[in-house]
PDB file of N, CA and C in Angstrom:
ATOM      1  N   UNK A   1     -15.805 155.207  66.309  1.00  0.00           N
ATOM      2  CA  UNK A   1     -16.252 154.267  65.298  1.00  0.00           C
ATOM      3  C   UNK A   1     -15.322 153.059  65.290  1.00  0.00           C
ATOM      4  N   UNK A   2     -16.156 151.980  65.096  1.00  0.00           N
ATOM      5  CA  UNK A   2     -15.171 150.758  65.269  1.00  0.00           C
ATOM      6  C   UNK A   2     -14.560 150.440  63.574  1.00  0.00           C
ATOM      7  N   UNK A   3     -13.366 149.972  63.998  1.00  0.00           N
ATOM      8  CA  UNK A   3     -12.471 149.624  62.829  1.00  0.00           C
ATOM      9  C   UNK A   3     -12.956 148.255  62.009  1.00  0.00           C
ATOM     10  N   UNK A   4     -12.958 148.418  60.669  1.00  0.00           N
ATOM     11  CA  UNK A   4     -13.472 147.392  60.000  1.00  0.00           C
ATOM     12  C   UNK A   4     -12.776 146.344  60.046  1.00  0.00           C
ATOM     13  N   UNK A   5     -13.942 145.213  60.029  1.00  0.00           N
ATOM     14  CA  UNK A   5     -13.456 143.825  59.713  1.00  0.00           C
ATOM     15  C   UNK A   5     -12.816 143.450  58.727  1.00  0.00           C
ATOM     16  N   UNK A   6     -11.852 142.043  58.958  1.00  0.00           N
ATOM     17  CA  UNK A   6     -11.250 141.415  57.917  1.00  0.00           C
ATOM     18  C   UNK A   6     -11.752 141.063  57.085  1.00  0.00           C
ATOM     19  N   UNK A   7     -11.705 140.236  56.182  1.00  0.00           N
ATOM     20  CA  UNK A   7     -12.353 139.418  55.581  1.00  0.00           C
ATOM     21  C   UNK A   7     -12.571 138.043  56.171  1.00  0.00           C
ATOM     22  N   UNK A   8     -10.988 137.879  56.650  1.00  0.00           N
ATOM     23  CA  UNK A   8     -10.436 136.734  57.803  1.00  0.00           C
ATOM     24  C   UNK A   8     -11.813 136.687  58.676  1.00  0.00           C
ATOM     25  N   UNK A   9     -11.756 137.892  59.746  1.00  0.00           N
ATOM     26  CA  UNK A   9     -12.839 138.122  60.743  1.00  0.00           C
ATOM     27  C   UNK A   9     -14.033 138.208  60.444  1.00  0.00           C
ATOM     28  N   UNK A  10     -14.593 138.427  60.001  1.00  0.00           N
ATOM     29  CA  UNK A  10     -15.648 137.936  59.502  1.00  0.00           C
ATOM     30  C   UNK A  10     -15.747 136.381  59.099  1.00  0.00           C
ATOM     31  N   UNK A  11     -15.360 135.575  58.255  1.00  0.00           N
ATOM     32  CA  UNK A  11     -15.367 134.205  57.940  1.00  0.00           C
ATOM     33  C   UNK A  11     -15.348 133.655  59.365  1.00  0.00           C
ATOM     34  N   UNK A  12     -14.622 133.565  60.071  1.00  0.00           N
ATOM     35  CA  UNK A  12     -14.114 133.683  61.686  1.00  0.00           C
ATOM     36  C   UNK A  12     -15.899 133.401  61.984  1.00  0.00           C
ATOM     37  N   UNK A  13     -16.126 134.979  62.236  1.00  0.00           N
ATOM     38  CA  UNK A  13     -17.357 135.089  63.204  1.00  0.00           C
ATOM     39  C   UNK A  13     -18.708 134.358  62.715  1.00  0.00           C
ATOM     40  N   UNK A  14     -18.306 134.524  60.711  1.00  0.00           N
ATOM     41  CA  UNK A  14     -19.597 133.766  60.835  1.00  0.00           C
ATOM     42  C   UNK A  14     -19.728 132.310  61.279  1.00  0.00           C
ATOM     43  N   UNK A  15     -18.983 131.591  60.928  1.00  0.00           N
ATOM     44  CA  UNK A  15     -18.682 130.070  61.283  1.00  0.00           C
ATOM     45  C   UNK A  15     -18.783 129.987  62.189  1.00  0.00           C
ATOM     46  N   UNK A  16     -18.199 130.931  63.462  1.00  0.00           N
ATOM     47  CA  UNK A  16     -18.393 130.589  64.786  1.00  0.00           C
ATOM     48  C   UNK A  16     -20.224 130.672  65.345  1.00  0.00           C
ATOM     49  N   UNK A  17     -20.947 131.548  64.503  1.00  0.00           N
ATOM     50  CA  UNK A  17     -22.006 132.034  64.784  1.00  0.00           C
ATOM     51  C   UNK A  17     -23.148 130.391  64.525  1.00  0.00           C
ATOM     52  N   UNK A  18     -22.598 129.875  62.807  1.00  0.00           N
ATOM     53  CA  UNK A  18     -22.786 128.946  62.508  1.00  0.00           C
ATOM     54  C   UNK A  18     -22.752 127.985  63.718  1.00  0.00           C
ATOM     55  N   UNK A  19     -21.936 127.856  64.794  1.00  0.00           N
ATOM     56  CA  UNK A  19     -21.912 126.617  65.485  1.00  0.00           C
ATOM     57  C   UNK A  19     -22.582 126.935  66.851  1.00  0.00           C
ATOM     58  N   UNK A  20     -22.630 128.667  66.947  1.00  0.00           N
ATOM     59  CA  UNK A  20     -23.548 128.795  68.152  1.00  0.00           C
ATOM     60  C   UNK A  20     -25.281 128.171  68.047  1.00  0.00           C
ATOM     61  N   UNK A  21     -25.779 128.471  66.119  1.00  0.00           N
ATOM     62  CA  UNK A  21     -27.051 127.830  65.813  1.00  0.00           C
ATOM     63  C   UNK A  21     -27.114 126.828  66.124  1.00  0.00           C
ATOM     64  N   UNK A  22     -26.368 125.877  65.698  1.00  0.00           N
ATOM     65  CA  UNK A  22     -26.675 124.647  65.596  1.00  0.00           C
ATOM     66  C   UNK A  22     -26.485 123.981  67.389  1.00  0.00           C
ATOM     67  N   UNK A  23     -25.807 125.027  67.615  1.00  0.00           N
ATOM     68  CA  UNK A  23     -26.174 124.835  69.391  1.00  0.00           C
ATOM     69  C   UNK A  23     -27.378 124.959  70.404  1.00  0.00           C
ATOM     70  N   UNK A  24     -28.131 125.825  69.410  1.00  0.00           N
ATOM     71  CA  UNK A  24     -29.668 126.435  69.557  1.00  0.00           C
ATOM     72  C   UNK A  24     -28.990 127.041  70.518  1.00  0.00           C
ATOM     73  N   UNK A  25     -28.348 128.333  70.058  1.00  0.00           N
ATOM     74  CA  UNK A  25     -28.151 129.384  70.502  1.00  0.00           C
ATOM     75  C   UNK A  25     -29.758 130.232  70.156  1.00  0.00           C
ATOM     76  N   UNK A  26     -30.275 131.134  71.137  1.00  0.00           N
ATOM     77  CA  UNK A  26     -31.201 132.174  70.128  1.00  0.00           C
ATOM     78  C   UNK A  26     -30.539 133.256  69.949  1.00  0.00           C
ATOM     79  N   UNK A  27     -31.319 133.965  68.982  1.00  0.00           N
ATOM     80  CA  UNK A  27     -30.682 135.142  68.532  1.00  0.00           C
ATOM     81  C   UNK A  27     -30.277 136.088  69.672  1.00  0.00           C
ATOM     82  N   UNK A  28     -31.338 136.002  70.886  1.00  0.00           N
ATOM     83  CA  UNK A  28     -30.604 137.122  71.988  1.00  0.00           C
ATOM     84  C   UNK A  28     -29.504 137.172  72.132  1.00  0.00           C
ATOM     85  N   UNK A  29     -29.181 135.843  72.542  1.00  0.00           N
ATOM     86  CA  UNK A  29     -27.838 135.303  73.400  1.00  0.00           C
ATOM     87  C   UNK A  29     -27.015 135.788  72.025  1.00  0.00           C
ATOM     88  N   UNK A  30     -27.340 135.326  70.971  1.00  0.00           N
ATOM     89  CA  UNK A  30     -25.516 135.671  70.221  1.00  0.00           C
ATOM     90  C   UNK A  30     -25.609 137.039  69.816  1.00  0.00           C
ATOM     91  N   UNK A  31     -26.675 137.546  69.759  1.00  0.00           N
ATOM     92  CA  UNK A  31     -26.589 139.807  69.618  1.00  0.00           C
ATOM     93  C   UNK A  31     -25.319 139.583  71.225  1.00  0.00           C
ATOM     94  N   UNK A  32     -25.890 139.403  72.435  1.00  0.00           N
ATOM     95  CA  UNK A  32     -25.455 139.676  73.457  1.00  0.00           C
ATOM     96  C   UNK A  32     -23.730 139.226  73.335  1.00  0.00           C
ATOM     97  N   UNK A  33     -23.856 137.813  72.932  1.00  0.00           N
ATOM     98  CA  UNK A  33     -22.547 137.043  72.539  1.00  0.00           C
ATOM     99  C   UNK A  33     -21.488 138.106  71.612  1.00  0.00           C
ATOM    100  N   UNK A  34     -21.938 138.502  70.859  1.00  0.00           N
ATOM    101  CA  UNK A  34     -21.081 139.322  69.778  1.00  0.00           C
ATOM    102  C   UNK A  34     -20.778 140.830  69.885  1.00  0.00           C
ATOM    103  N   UNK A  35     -21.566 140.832  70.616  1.00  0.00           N
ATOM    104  CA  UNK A  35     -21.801 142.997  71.475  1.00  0.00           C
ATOM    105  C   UNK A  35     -20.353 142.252  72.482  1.00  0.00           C
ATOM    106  N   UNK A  36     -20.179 141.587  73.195  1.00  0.00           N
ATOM    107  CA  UNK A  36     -19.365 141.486  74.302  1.00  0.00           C
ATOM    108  C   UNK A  36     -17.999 141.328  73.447  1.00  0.00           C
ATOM    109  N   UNK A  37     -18.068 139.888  72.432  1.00  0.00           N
ATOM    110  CA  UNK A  37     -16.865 139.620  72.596  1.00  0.00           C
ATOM    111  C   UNK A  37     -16.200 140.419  71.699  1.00  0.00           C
ATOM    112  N   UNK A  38     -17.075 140.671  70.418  1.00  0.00           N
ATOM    113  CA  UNK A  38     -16.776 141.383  68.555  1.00  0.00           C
ATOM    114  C   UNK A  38     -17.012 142.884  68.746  1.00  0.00           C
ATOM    115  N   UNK A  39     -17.372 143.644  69.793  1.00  0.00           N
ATOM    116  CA  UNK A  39     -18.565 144.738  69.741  1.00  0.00           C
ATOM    117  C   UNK A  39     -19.159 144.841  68.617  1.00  0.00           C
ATOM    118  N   UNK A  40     -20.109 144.187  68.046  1.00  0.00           N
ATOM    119  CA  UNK A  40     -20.792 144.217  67.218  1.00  0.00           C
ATOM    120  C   UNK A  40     -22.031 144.622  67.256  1.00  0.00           C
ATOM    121  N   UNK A  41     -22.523 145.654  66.345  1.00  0.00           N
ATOM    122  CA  UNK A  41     -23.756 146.479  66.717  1.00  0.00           C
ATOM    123  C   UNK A  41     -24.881 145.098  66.449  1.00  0.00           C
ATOM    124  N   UNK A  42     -26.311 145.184  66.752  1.00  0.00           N
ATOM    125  CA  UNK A  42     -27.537 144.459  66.562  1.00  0.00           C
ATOM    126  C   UNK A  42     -27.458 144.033  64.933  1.00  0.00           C
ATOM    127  N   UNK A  43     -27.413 145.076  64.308  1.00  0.00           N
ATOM    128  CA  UNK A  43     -27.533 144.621  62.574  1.00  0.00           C
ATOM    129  C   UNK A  43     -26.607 144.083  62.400  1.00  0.00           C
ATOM    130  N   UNK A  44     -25.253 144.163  62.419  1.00  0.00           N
ATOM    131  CA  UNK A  44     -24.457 143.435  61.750  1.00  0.00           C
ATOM    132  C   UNK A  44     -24.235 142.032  61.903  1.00  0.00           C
ATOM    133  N   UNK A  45     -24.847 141.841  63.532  1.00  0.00           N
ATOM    134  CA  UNK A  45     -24.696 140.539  64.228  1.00  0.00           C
ATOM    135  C   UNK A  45     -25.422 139.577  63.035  1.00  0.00           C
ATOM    136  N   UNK A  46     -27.015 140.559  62.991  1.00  0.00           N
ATOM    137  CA  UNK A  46     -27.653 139.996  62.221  1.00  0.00           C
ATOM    138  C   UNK A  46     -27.526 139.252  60.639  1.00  0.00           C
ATOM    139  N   UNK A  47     -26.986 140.322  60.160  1.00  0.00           N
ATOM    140  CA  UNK A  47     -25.942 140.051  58.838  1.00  0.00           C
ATOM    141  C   UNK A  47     -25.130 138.612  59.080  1.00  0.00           C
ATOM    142  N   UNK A  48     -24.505 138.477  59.951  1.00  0.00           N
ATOM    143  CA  UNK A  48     -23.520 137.264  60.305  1.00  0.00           C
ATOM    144  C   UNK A  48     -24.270 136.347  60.538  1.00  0.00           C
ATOM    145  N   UNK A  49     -25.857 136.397  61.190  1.00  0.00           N
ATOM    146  CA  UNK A  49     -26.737 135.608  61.456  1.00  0.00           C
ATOM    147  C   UNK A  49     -27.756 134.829  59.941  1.00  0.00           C
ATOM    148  N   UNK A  50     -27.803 135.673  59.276  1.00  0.00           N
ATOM    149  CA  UNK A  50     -28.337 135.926  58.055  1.00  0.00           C
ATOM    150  C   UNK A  50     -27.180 134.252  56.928  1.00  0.00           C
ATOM    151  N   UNK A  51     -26.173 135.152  57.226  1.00  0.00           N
ATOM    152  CA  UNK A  51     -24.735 134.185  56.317  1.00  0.00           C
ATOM    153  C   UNK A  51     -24.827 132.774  56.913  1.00  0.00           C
ATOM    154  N   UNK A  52     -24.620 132.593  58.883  1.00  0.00           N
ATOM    155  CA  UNK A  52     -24.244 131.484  59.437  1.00  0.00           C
ATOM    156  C   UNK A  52     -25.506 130.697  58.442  1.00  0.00           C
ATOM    157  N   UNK A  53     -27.010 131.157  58.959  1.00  0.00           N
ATOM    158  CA  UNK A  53     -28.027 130.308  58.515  1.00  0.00           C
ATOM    159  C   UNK A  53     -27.783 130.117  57.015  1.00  0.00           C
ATOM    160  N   UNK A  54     -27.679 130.456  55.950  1.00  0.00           N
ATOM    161  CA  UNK A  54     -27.077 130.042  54.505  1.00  0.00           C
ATOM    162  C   UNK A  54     -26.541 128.865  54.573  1.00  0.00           C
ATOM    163  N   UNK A  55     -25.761 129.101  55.516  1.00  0.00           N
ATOM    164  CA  UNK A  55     -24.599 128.378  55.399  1.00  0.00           C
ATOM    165  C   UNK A  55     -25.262 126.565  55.507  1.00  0.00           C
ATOM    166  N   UNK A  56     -25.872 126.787  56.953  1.00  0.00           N
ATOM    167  CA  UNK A  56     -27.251 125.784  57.585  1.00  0.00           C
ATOM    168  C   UNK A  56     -27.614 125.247  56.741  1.00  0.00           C
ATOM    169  N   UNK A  57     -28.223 126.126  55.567  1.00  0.00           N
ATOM    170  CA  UNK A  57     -29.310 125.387  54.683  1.00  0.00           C
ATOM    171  C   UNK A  57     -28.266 125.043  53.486  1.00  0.00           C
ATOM    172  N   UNK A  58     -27.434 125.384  53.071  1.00  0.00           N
ATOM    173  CA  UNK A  58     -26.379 124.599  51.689  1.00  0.00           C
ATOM    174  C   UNK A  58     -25.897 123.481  52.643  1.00  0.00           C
ATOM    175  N   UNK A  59     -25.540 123.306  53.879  1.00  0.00           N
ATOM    176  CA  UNK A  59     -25.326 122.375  54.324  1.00  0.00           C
ATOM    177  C   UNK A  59     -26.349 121.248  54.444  1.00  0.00           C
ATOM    178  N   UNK A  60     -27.541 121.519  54.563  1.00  0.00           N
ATOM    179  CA  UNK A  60     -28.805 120.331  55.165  1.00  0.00           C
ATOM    180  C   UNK A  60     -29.311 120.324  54.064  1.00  0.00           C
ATOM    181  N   UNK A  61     -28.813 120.588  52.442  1.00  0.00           N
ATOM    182  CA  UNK A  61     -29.346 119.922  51.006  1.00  0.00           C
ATOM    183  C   UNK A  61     -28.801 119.315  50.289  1.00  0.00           C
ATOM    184  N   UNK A  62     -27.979 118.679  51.473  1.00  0.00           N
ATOM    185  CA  UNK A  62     -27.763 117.134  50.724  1.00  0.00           C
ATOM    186  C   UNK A  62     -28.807 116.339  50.025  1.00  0.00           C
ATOM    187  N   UNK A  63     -28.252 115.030  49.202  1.00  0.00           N
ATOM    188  CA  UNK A  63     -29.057 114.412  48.650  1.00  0.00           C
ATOM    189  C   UNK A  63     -29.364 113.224  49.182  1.00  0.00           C
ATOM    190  N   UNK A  64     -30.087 112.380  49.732  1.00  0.00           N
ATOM    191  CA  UNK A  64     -30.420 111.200  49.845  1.00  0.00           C
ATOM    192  C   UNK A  64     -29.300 110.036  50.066  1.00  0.00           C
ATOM    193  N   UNK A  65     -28.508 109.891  48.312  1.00  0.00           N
ATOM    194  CA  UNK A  65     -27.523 108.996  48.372  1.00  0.00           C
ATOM    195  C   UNK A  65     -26.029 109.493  48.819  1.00  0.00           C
ATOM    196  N   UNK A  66     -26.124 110.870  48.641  1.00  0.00           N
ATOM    197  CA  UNK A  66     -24.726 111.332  49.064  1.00  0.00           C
ATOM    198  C   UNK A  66     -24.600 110.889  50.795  1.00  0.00           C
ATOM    199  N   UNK A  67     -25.762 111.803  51.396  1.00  0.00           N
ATOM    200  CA  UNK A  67     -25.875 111.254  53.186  1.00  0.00           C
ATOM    201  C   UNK A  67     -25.646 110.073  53.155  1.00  0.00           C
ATOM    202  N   UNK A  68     -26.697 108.747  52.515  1.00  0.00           N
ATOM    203  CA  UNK A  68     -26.159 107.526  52.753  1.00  0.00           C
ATOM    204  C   UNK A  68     -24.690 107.329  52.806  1.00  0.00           C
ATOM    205  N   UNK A  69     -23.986 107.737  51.438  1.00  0.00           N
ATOM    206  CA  UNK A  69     -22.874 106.811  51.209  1.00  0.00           C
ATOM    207  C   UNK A  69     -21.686 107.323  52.532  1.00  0.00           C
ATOM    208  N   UNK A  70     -21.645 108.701  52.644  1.00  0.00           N
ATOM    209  CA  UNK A  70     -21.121 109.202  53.913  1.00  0.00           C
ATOM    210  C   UNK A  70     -21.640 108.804  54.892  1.00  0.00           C
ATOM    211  N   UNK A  71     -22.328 108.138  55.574  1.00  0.00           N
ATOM    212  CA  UNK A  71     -23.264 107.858  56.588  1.00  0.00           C
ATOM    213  C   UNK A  71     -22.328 105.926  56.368  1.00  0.00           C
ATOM    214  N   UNK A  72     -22.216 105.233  55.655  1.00  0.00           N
ATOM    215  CA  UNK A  72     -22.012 104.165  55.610  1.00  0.00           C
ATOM    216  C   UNK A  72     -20.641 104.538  55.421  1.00  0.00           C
ATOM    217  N   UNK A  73     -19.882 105.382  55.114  1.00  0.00           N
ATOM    218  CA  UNK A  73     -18.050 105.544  55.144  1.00  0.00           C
ATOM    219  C   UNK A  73     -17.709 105.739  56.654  1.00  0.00           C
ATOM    220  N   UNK A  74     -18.617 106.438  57.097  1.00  0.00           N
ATOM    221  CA  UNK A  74     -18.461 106.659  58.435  1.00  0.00           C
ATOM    222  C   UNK A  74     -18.414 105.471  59.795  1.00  0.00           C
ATOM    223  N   UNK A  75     -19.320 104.557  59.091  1.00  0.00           N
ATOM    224  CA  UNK A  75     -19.601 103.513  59.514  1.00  0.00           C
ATOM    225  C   UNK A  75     -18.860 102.555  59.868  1.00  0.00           C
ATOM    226  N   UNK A  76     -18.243 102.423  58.593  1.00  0.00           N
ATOM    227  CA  UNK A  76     -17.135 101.721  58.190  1.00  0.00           C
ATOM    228  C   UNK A  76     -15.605 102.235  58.572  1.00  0.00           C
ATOM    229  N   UNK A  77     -15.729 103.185  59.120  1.00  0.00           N
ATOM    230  CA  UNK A  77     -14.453 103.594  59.759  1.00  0.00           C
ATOM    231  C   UNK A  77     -14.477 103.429  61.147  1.00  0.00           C
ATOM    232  N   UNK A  78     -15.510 103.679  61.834  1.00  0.00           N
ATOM    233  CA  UNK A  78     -15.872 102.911  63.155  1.00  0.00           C
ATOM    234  C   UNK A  78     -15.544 101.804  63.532  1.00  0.00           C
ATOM    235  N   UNK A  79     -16.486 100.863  62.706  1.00  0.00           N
ATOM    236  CA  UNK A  79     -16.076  99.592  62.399  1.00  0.00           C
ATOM    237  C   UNK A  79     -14.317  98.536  62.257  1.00  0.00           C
ATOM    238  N   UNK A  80     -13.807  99.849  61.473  1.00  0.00           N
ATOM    239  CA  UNK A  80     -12.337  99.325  61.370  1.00  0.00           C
ATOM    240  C   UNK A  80     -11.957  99.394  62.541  1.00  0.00           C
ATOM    241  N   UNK A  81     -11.715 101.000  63.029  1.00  0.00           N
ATOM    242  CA  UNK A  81     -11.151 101.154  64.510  1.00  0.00           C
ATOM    243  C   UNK A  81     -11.516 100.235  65.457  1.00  0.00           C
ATOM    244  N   UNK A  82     -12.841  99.912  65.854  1.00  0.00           N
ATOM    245  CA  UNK A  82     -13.471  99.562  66.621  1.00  0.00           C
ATOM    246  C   UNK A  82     -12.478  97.831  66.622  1.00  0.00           C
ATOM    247  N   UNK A  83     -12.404  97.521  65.193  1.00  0.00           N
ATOM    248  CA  UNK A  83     -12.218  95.756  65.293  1.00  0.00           C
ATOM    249  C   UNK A  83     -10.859  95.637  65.667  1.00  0.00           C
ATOM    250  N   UNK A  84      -9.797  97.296  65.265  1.00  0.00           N
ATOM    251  CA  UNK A  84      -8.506  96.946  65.854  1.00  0.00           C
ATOM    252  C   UNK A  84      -8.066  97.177  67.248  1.00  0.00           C
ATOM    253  N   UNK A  85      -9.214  96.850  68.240  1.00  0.00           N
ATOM    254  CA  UNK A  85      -9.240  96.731  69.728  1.00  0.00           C
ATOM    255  C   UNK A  85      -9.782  95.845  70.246  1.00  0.00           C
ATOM    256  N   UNK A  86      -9.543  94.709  70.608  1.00  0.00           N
ATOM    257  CA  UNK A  86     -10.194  93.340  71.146  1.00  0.00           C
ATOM    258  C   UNK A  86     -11.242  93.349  72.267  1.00  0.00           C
ATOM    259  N   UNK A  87     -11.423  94.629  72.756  1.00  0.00           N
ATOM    260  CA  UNK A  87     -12.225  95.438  73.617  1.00  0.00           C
ATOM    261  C   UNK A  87     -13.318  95.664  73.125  1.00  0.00           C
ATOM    262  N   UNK A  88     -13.406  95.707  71.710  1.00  0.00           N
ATOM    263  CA  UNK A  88     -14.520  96.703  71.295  1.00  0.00           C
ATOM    264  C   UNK A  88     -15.139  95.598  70.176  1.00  0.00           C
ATOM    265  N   UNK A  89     -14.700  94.443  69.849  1.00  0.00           N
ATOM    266  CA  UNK A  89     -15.602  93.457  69.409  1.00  0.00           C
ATOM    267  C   UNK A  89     -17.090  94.077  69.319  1.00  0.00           C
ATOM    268  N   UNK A  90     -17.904  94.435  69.908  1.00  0.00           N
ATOM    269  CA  UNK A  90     -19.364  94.491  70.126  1.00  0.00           C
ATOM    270  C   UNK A  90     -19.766  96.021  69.346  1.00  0.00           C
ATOM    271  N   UNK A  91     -18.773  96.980  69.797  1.00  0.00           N
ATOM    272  CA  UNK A  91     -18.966  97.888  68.573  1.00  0.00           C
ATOM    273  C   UNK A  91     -18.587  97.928  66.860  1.00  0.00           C
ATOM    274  N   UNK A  92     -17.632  97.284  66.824  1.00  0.00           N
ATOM    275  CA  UNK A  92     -17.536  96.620  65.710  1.00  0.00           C
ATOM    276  C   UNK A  92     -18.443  96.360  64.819  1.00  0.00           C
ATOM    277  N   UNK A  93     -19.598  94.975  65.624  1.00  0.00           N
ATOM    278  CA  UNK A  93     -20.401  94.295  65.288  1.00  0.00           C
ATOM    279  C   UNK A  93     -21.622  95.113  64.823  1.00  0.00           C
ATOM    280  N   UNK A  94     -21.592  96.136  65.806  1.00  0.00           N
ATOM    281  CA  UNK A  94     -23.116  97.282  65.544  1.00  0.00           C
ATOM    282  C   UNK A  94     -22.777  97.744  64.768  1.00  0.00           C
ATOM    283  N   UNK A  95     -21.769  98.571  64.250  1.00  0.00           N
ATOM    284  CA  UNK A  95     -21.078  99.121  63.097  1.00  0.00           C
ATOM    285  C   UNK A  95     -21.668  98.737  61.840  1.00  0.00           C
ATOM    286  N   UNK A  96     -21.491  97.091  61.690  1.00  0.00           N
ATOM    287  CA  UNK A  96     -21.318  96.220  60.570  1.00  0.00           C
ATOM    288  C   UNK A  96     -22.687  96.791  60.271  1.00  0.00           C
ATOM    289  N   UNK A  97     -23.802  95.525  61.443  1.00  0.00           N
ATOM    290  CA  UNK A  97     -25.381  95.919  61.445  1.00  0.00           C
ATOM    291  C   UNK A  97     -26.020  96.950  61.237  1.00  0.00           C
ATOM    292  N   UNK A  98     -25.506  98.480  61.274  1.00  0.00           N
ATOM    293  CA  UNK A  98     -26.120  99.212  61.065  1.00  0.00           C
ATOM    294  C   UNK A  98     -25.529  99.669  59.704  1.00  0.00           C
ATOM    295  N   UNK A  99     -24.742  99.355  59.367  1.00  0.00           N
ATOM    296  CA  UNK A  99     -23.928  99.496  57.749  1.00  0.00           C
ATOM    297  C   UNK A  99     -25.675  98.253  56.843  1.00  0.00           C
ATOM    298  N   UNK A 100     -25.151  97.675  57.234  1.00  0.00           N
ATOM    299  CA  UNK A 100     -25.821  96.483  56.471  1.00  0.00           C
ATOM    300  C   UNK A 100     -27.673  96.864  56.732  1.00  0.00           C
ATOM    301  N   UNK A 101     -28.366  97.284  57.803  1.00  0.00           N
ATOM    302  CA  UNK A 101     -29.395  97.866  58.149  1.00  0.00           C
ATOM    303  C   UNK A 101     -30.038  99.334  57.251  1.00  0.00           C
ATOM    304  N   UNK A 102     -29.035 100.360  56.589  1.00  0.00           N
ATOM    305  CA  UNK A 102     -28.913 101.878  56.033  1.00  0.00           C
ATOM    306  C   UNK A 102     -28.626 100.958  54.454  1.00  0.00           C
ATOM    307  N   UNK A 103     -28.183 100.053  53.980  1.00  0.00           N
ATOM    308  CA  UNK A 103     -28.135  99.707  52.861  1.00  0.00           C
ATOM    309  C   UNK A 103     -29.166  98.845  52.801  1.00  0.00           C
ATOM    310  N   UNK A 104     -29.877  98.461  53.559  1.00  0.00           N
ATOM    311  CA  UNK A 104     -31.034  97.566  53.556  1.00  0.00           C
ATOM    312  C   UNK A 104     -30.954  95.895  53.071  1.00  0.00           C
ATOM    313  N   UNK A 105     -30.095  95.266  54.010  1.00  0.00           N
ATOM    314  CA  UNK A 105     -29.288  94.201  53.859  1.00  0.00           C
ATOM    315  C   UNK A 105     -30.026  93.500  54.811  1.00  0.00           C
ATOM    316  N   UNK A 106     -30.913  92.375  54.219  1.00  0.00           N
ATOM    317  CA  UNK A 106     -31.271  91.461  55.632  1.00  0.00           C
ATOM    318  C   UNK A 106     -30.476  90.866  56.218  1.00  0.00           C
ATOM    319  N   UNK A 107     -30.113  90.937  57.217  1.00  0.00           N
ATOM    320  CA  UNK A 107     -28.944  89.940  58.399  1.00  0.00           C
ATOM    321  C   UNK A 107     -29.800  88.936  59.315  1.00  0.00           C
TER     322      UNK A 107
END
């Protein structure tokens, strides 16, 4: 009988499981993935499969303005980096435009 998980290990596996989804992992591959690396029986994988996807969906219910305003911080940090390289003038510029484009700013 295999020795129980952490709490640690588990958090671990699900997150990792979390990033095999969003990899479009299918379920074969990560039963197969988790029998090899976790020996993890079929159900429990599932269980971890069950949590990662939770996880998926509290993540993808964001709201509208929250995505925006992160979506335009992000932007804007691009933008900075981008302008403190004389190289990158042109990304900069898209930066701005698509800041100003997501807030709906005619340019």
């Amino acid at each position: 009988m295999a020795k129980k998980s952490t709490n640690l290990e588990i958090h671990e596996r699900v997150n990792h499981i979390y990033q095999l989804l969003i990899k479009s992992w299918s379920r074969f591959d990560i039963l197969q993935y988790a029998a090899t690396e976790w020996d993890l029986s079929s159900r429990q994988t599932d269980e971890y499969i069950a949590r990662a996807r939770k996880l998926i969906e509290e993540d993808s219910a964001v709201e509208r303005p929250q995505w925006l305003a992160a979506a335009v911080r992000r932007l804007a940090e691009y933008e900075k980096r981008a302008g403190n390289d004389d190289r990158q003038v042109a990304v900069a510029i898209k930066a701005l435009e698509t800041q100003a484009k997501l807030l709906r700013f005619d340019i």
